[in-house]
Protein backbone atom coordinates (compact mmCIF):
# COMPACT_ATOMS: atom_id res chain seq x y z
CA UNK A 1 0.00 0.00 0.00
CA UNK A 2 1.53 3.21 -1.21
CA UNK A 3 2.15 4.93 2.48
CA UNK A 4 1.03 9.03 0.36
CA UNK A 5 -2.21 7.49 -0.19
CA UNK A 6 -2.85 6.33 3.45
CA UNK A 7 -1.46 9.63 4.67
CA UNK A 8 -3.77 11.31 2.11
CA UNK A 9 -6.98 9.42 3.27
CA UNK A 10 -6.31 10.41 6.75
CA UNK A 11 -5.52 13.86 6.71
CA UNK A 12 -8.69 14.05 4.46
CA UNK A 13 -11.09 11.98 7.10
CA UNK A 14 -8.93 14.14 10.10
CA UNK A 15 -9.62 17.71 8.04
CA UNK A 16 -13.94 16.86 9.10
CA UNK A 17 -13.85 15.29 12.16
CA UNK A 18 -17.84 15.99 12.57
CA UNK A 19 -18.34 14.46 9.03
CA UNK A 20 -16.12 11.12 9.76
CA UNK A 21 -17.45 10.72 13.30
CA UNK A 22 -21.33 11.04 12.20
CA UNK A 23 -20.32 8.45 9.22
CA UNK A 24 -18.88 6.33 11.86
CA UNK A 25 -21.33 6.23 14.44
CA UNK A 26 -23.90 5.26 11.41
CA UNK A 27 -21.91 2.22 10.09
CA UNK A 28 -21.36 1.08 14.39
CA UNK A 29 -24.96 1.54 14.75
CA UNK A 30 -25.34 -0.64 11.59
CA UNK A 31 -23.13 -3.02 13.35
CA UNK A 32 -24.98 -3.14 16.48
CA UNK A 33 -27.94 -3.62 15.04
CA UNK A 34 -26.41 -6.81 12.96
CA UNK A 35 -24.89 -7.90 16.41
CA UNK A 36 -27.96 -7.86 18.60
CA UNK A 37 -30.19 -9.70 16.26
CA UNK A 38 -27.85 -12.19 15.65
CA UNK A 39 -27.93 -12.53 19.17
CA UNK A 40 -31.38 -12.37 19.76
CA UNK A 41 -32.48 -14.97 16.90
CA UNK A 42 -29.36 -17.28 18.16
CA UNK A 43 -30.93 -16.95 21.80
CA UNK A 44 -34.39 -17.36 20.97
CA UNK A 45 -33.16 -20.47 18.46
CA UNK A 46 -32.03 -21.76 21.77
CA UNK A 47 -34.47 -20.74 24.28
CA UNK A 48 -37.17 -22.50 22.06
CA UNK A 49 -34.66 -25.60 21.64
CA UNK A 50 -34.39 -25.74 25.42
CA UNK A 51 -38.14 -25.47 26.22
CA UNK A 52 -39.49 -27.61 23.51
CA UNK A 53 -36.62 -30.52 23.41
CA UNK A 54 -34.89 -30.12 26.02
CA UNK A 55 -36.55 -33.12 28.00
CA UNK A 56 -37.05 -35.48 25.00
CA UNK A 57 -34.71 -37.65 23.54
CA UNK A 58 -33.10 -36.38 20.46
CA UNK A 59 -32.36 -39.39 18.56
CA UNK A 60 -34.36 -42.97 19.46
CA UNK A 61 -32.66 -46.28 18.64
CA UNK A 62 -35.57 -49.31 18.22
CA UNK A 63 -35.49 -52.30 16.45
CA UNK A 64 -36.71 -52.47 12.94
CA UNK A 65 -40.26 -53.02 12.03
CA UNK A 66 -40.82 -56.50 10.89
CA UNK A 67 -42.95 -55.50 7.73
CA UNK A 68 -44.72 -58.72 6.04
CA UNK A 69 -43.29 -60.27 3.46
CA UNK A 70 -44.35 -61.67 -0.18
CA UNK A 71 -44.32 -65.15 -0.11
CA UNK A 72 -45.54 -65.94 -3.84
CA UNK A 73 -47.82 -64.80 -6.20
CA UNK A 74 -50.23 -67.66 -8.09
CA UNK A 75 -52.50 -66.30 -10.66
CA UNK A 76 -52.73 -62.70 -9.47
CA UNK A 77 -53.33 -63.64 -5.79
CA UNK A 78 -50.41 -62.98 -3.59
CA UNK A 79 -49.86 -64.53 -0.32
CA UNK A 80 -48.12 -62.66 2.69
CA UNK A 81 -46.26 -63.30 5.89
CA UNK A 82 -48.87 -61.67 8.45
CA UNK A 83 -46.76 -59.07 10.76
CA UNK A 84 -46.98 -60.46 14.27
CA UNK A 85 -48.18 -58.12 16.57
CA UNK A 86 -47.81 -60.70 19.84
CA UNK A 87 -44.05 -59.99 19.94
CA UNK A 88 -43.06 -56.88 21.28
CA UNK A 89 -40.14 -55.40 19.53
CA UNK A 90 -36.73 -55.01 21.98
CA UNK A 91 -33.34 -54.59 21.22
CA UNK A 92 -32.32 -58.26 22.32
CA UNK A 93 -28.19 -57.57 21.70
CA UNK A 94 -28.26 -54.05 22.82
CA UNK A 95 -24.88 -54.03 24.78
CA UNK A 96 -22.26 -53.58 21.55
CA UNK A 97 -24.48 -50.71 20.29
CA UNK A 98 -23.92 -48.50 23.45
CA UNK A 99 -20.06 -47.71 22.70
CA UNK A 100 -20.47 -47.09 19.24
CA UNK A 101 -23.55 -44.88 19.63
CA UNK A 102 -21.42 -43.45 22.48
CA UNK A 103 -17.93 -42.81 20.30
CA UNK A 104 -20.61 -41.30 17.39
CA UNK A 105 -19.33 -36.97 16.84
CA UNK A 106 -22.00 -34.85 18.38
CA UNK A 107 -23.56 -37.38 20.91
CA UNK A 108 -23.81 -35.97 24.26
CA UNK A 109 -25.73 -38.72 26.03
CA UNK A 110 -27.15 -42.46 25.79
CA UNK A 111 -29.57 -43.85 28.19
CA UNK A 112 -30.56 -47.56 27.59
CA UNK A 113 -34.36 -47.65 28.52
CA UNK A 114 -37.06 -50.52 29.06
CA UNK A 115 -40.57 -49.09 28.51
CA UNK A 116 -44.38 -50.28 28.70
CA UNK A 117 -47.81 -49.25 29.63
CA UNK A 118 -49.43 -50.54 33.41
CA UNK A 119 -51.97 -48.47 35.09
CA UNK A 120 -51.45 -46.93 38.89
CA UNK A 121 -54.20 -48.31 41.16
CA UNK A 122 -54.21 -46.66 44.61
CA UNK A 123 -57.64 -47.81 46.19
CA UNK A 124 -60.17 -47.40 43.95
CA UNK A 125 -58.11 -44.70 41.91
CA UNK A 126 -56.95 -45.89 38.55
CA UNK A 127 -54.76 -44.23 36.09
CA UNK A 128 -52.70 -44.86 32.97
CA UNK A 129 -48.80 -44.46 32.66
CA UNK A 130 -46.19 -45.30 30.66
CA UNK A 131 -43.21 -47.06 33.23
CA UNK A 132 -39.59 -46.24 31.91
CA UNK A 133 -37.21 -47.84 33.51
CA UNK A 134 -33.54 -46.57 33.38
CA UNK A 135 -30.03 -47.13 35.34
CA UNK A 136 -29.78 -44.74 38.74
CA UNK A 137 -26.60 -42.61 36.76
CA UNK A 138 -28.64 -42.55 33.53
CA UNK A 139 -31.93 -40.86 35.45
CA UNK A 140 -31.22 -37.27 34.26
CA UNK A 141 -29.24 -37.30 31.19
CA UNK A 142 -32.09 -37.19 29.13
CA UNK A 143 -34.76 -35.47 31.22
CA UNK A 144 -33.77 -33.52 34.13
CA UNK A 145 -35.47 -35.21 36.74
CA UNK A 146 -33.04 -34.50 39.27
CA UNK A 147 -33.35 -30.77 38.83
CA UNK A 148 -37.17 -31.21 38.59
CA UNK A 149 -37.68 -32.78 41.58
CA UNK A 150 -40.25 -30.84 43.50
CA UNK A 151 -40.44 -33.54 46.58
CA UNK A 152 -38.41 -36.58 47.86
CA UNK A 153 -35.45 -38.21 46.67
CA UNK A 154 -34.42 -39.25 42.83
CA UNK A 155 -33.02 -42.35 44.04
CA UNK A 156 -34.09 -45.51 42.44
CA UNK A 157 -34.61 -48.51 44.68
CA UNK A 158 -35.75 -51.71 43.32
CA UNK A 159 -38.79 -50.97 45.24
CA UNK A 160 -39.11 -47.26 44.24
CA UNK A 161 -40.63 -45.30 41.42
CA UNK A 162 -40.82 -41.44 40.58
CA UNK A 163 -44.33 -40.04 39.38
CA UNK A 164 -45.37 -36.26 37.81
CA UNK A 165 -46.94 -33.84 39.62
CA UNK A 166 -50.12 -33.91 37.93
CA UNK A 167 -50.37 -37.53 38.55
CA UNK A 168 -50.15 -36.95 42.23
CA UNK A 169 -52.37 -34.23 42.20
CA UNK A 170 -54.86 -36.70 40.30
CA UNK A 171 -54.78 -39.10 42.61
CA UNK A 172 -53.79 -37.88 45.81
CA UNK A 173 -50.60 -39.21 46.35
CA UNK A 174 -47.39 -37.97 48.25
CA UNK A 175 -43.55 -39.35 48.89
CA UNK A 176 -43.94 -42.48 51.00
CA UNK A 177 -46.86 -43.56 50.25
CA UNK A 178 -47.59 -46.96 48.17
CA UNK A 179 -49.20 -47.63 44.82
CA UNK A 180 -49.61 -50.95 42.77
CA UNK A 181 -48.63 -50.94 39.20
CA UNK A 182 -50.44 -53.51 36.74
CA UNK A 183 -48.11 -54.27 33.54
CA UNK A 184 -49.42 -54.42 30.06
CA UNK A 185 -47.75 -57.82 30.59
CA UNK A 186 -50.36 -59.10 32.70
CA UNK A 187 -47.54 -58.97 36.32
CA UNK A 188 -48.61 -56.68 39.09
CA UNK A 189 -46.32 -55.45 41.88
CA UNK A 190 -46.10 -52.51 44.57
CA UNK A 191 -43.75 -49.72 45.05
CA UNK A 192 -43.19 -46.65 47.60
CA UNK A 193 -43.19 -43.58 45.83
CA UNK A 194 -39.59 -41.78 46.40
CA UNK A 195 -40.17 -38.30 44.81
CA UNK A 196 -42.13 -36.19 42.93
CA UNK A 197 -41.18 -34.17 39.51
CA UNK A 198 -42.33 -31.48 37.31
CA UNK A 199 -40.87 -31.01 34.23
CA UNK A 200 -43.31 -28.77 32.68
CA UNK A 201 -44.63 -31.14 30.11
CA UNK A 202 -48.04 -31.71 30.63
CA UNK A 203 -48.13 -35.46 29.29
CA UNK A 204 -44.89 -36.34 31.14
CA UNK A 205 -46.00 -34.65 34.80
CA UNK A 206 -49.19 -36.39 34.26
CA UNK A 207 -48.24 -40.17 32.78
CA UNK A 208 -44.57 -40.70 33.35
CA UNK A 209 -42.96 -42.69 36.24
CA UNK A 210 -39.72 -43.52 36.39
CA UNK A 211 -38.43 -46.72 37.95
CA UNK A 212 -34.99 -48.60 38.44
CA UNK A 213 -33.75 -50.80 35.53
CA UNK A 214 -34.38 -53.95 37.00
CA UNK A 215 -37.14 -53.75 38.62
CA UNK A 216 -38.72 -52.77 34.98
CA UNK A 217 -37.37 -56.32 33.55
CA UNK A 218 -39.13 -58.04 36.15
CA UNK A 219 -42.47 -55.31 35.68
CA UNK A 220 -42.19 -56.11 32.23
CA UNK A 221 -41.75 -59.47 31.50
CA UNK A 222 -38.33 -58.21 29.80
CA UNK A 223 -35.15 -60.13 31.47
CA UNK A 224 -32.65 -59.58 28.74
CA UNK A 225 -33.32 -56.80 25.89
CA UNK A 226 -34.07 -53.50 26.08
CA UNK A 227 -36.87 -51.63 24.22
CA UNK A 228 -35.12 -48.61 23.33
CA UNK A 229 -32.38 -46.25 23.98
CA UNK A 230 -32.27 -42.44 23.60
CA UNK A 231 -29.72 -40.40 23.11
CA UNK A 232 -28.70 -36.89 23.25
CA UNK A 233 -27.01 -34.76 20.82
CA UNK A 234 -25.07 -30.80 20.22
CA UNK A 235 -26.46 -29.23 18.59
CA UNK A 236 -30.54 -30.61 18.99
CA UNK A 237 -30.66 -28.85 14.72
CA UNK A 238 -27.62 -31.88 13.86
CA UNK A 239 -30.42 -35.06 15.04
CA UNK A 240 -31.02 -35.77 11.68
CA UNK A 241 -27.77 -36.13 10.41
CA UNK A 242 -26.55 -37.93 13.21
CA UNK A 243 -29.75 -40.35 13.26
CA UNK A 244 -29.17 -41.24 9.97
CA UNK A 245 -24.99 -42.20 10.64
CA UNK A 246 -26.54 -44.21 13.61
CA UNK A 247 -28.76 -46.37 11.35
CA UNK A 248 -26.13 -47.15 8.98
CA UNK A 249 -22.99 -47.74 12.20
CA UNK A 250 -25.87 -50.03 14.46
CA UNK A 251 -28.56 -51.78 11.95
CA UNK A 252 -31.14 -49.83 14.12
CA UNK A 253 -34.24 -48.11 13.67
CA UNK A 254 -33.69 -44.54 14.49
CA UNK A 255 -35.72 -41.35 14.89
CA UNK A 256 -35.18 -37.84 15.21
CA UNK A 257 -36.69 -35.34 17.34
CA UNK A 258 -37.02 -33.44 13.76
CA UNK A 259 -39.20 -35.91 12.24
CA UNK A 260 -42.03 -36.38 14.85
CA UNK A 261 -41.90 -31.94 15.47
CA UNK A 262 -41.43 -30.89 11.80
CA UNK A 263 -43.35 -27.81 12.12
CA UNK A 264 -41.32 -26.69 15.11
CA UNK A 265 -38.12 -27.08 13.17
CA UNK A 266 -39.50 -25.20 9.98
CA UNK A 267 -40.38 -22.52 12.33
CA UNK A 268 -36.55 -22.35 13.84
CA UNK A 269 -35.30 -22.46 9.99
CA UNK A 270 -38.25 -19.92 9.33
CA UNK A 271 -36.49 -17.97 12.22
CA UNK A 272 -32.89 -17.96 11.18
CA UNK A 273 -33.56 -16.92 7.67
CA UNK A 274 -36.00 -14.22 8.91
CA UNK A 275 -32.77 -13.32 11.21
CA UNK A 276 -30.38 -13.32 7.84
CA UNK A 277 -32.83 -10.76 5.49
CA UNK A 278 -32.83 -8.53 8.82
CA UNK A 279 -28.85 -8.63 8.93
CA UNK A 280 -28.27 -8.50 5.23
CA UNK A 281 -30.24 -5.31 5.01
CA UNK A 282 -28.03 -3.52 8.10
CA UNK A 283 -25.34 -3.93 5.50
CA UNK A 284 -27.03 -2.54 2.58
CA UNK A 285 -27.60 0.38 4.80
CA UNK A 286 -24.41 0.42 5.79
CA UNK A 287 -22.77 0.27 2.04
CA UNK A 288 -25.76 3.05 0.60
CA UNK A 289 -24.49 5.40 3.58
CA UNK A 290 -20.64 4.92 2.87
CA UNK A 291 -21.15 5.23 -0.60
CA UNK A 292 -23.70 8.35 -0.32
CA UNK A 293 -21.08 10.02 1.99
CA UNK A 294 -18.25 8.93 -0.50
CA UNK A 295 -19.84 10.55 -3.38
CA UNK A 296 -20.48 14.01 -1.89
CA UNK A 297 -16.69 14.03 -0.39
CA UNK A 298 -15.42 13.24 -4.00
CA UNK A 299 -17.95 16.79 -5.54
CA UNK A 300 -16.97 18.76 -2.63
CA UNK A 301 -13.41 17.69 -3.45
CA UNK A 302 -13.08 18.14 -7.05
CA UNK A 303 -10.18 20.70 -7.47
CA UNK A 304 -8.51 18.56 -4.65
CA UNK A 305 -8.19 16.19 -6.80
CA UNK A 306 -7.73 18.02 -10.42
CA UNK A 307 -4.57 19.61 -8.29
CA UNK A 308 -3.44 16.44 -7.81
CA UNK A 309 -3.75 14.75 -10.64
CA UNK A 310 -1.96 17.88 -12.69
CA UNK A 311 1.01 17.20 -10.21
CA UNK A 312 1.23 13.93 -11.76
CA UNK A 313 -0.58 11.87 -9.74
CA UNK A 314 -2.26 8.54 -10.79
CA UNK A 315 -5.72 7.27 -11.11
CA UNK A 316 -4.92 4.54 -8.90
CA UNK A 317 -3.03 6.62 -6.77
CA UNK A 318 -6.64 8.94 -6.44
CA UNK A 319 -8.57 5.20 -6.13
CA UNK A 320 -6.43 3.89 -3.46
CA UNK A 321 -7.31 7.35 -1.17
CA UNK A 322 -10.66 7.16 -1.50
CA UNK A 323 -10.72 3.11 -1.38
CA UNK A 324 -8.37 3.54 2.38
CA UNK A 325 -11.36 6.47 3.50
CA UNK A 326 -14.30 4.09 3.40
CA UNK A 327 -12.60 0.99 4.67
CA UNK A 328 -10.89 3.07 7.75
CA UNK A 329 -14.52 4.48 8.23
CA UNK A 330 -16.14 0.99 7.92
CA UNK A 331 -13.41 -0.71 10.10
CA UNK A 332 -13.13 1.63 12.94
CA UNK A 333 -16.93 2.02 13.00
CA UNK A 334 -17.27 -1.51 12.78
CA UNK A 335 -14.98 -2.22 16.03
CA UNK A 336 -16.87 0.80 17.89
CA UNK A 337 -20.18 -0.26 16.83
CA UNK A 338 -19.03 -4.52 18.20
CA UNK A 339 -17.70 -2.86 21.34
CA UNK A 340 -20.21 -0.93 22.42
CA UNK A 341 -22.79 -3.90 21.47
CA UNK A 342 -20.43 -6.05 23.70
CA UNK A 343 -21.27 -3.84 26.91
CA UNK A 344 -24.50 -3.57 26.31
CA UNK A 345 -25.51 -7.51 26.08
CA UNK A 346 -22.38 -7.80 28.94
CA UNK A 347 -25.36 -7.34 31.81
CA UNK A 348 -27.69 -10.14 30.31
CA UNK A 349 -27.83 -13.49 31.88
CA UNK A 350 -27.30 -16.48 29.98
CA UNK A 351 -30.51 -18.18 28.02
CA UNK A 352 -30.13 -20.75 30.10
CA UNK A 353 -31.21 -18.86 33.09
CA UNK A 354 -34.08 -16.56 31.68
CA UNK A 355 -37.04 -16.18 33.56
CA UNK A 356 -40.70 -16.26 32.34
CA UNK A 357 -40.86 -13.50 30.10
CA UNK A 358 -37.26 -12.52 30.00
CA UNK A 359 -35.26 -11.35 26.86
CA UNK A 360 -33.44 -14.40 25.08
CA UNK A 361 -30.41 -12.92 24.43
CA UNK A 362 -27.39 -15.32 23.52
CA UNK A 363 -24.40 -13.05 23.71
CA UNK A 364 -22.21 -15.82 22.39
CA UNK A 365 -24.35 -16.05 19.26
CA UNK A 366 -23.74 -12.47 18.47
CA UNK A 367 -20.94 -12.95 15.50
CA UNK A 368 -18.84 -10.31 16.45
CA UNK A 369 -16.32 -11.01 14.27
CA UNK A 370 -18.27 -11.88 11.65
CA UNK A 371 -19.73 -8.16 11.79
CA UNK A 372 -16.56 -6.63 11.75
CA UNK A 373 -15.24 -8.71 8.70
CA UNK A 374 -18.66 -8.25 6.68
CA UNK A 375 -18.78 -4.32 7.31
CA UNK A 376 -15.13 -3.59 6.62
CA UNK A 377 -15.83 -5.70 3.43
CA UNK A 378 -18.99 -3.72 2.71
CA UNK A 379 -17.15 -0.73 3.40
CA UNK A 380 -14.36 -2.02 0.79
CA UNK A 381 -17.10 -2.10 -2.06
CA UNK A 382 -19.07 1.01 -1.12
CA UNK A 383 -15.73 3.09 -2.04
CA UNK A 384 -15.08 1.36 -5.06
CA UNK A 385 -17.50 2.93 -7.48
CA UNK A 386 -17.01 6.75 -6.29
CA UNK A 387 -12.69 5.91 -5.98
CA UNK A 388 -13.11 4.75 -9.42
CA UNK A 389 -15.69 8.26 -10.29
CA UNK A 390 -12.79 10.14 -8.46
CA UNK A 391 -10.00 8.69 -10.82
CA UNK A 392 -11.74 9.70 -14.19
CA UNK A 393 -12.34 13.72 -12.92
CA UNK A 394 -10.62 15.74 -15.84
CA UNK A 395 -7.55 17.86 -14.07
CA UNK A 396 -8.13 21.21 -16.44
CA UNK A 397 -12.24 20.77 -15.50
CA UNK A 398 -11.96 20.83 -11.45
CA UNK A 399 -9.13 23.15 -11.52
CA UNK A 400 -11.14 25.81 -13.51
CA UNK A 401 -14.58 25.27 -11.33
């Protein structure tokens, strides 16, 4: 960079310091504006992430369906394997699929799970649940039962099971006190209630109880498979993906949280484009502004320049001055505009710990540098068109006006 032009370009942004600071202040408001609704789609993104599948299982492993199969075909009448729906389908070899579902990029958690039906009977009070029965260190990495725990313990002993809040408002029930479950397996058994969770989810608080592992084999009828087994992943948006490298690495079934909440994920996408039009007009602001400003520096300037270019200087010589005034103007604003956006989302608390009605503002989702980069860029190809109008100004024309 020839060091007369950059001397040039700053004595010339220096000689209207009202001018360069008002330009300024409009491309770092452009940049905070970029900043805090990246950071506000990212956090909402997240907040609604958290709220919605937060306490479901991202990706569920099952065993194929056993679909019926053609067994021949005799004069246009085909006979067919009937699908038998007296087995129940379980992972029977479930063991070897835990590490490699665990070693899989992006998987944050795996919690082997037997599940079934029963219905709660405490007197004449009768209710239906579905029983999942998990391992004591597996209890919370899917749901947080631990942290929803409104009453008694999350331990799981062989005798103990977890219910919702609703359901113990339904039937009347508190920690301590006992309830008989009846398995969709025709085996019936009591158990002490050892605490009481609500997550929130209206079908979970009011149907869900948790047991241990193997007290659920015996519940169940189950003593060596599993039925499924749920896993995490980061981020929730990757389930897909990762389902699908699951099903090919295991021979499983799988499902993603994607597939059974499709509109809730075309609303997120919705979202984050809605988020990019917003941003990519902040930077046709900022490019109309620098170039606007640009324009009316290079009229007001004219026998400036026709002085210079009759002393012999070049038209890239003129291009590179102007070119250096918009990107300084652009950069500096840019890295005001990012700072000052940084102290201002400094105070917010993380999206994990908004309250009701709070603000979901992800600070770390607020692309600083990506604002900076983008608006010095902008700034780069705002000046190009006037530096290039600048270059072609005739030296005998602006000397004489």
């Amino acid at each position: 960079m020839n060091p007369y032009a950059v001397k040039l370009a700053t004595r010339h942004l220096l000689s209207h310091p009202g001018q360069t600071a008002l330009l300024m202040a409009g491309v770092a408001l452009g940049v905070g504006v970029f900043i805090f609704m990246s950071a506000l789609i990212g956090g909402l993104a997240t907040l609604l992430t958290l709220r919605t599948v937060g306490s479901i299982p991202h990706v569920v492993l099952e065993m194929p369906d056993r679909d019926p199969v053609i067994l021949s075909t005799v004069r246009g009448v085909q006979s067919v394997l009937q699908k038998d729906l007296s087995r129940r389908n379980q992972i029977a070899i479930w063991q070897p699929a835990i590490p490699i579902i665990e070693k899989t990029s992006g998987v944050t958690a795996v919690s082997p799970q037997i599940r079934g039906s029963a219905f709660v009977e405490r007197g004449q009070a009768v209710a239906p649940v579905g029983v999942i029965g998990v391992m004591q260190d597996k209890l919370s990495v899917i749901a947080d039962i631990r942290g929803a725990l409104s009453e008694g313990s999350s331990n799981l002993p062989p005798d103990g099971i977890l219910i919702g809040s609703r359901l113990a408002s339904d039937l009347g029930l508190r920690v301590g006190q006992v309830v008989r479950l009846n398995s969709d397996r025709g085996r019936s058994r009591s158990f002490r209630i050892g605490g009481i969770f609500s997550l929130g989810i209206a079908s979970a608080d009011r149907q869900a109880v948790y047991m241990n592992f193997t007290a659920a084999r015996a519940l169940f009828d189950l003593p060596t498979g599993i039925s499924r087994i749920e896993v995490k992943v980061e981020p929730a948006t990757d389930a897909a993906k990762i389902a699908t490298h699951l099903r090919r690495s295991t021979g499983l079934k799988t499902t993603a949280w994607t597939e059974d909440n499709s509109q809730l994920f075309e609303g997120l996408d919705a979202q984050a484009r809605t988020g990019t039009i917003i941003k990519a007009f902040s930077l046709i602001t900022i490019v109309v502004g620098i170039a606007s400003a640009m324009l009316l520096s290079i009229v007001r300037r004219q026998s400036e320049i026709g002085i210079m270019r009759a002393m012999g200087a070049s038209k890239s010589l003129v291009i590179s001055i102007f070119v250096l005034e918009g990107t300084l103007i652009g950069f500096i604003g840019a890295l005001v505009g990012a700072a000052c956006a940084w102290v201002a989302l400094l105070p917010l608390p993380p999206v994990t710990e908004i309250s009701s009605g709070g603000l979901p503002i992800d600070r770390q989702q607020g692309d600083f540098l990506l604002a900076i980069a983008l608006t010095t860029l902008a700034a780069i190809l705002a000046s190009i068109l006037p530096a290039r109008n600048a270059a072609q100004v005739d030296p005998v024309e602006a000397i004489g006006a």
